[in-house]
Protein backbone atom coordinates (compact mmCIF):
# COMPACT_ATOMS: atom_id res chain seq x y z
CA UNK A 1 132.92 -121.41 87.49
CA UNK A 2 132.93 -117.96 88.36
CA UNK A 3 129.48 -117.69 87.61
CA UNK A 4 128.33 -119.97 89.97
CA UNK A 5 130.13 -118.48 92.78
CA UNK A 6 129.27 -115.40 92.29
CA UNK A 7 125.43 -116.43 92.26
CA UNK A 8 125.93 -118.07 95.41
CA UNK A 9 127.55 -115.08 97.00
CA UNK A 10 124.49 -113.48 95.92
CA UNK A 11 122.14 -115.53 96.91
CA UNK A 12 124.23 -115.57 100.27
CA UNK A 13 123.77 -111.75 100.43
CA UNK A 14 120.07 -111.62 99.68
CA UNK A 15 119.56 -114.25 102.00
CA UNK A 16 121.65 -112.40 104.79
CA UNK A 17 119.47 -109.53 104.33
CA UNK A 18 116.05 -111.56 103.87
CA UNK A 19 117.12 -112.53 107.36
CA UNK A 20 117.95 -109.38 108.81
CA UNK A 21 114.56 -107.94 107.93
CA UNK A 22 112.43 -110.58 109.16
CA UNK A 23 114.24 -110.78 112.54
CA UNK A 24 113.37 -106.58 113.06
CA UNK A 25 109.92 -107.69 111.78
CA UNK A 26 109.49 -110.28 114.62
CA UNK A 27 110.69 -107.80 117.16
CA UNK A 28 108.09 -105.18 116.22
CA UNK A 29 105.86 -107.93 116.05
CA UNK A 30 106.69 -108.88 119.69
CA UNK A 31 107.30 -106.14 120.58
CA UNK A 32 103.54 -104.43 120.27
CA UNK A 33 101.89 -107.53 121.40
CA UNK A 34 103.20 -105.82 124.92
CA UNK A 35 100.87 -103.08 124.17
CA UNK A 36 98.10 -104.56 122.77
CA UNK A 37 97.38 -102.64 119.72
CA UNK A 38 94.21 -102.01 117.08
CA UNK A 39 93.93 -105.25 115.67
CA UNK A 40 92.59 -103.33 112.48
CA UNK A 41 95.44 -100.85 111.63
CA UNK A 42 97.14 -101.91 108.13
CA UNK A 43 100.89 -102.30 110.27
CA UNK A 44 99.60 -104.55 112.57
CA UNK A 45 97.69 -106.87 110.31
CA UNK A 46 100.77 -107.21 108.68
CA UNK A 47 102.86 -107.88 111.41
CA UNK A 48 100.69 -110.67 112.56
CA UNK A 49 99.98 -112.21 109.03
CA UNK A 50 104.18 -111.87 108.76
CA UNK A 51 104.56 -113.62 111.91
CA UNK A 52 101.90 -115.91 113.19
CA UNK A 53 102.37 -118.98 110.29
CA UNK A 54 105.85 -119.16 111.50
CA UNK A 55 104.86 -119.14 115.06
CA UNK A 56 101.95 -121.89 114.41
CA UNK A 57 104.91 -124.21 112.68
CA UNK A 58 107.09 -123.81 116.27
CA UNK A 59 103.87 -124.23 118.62
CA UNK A 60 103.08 -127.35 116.86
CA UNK A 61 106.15 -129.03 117.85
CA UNK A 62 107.19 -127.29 121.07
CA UNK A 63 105.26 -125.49 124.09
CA UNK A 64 105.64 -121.92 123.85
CA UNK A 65 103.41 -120.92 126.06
CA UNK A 66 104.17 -120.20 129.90
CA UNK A 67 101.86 -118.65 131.66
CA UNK A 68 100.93 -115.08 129.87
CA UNK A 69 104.47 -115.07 128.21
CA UNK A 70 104.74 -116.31 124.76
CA UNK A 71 108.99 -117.72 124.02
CA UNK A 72 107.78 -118.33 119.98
CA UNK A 73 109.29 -114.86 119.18
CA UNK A 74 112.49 -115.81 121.06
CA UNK A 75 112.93 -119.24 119.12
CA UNK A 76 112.06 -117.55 115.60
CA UNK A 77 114.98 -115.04 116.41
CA UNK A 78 117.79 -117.83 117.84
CA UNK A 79 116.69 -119.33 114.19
CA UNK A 80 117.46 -116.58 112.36
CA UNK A 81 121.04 -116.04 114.78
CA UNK A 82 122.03 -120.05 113.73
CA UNK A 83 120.91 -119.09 109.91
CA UNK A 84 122.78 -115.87 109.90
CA UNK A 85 125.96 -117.55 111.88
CA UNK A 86 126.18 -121.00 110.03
CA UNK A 87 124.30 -120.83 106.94
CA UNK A 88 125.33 -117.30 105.13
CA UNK A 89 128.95 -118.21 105.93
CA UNK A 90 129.05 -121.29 104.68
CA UNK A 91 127.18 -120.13 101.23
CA UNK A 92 130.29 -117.88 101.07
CA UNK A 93 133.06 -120.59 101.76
CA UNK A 94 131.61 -122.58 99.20
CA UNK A 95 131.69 -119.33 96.56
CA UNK A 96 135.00 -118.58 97.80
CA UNK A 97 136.05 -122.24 97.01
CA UNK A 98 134.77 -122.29 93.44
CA UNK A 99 135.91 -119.12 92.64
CA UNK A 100 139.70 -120.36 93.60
């Protein structure tokens, strides 16, 4: 059974990191959309092409916009808080409980 705890502690860990990287991607992301950047440098493209089918899922269900400011960023990130805070630990309580 080891096995299988130790891929879920991995797959825990990857995930945890997954995560972490996409939350500092949506900040950029949100970030530069203060500045208004050139929509044709390689960084930016891929910012938006990172971020924008996430944000279309959340604008279909709820109103993000008010006004000229734009909460999608804010909801992707308390998403990726509730992952990293309830799912990651849980993956290693149940690796920690079939390892012992």
């Amino acid at each position: 059974m080891f096995v299988l705890a130790n891929f879920i502690e991995a797959v825990a860990r990857i995930l945890d990191i997954a995560l972490t990287v996409y939350m500092w991607i949506v900040i950029i992301s949100a970030l530069l959309s203060w500045v208004n950047p050139d929509p044709y440098n390689p960084i930016v493209r891929f910012l938006r092409s990172a971020t924008e089918p996430v944000y279309r899922i959340i604008r279909r269900f709820i109103p993000t916009h008010f006004g000229a400011i734009d909460i999608a960023p804010l909801i992707v990130l308390l998403i990726i808080a509730f992952l990293q805070y309830f799912l990651i630990p849980t993956l290693y309580e149940i690796a920690y409980r079939i390892r012992y």
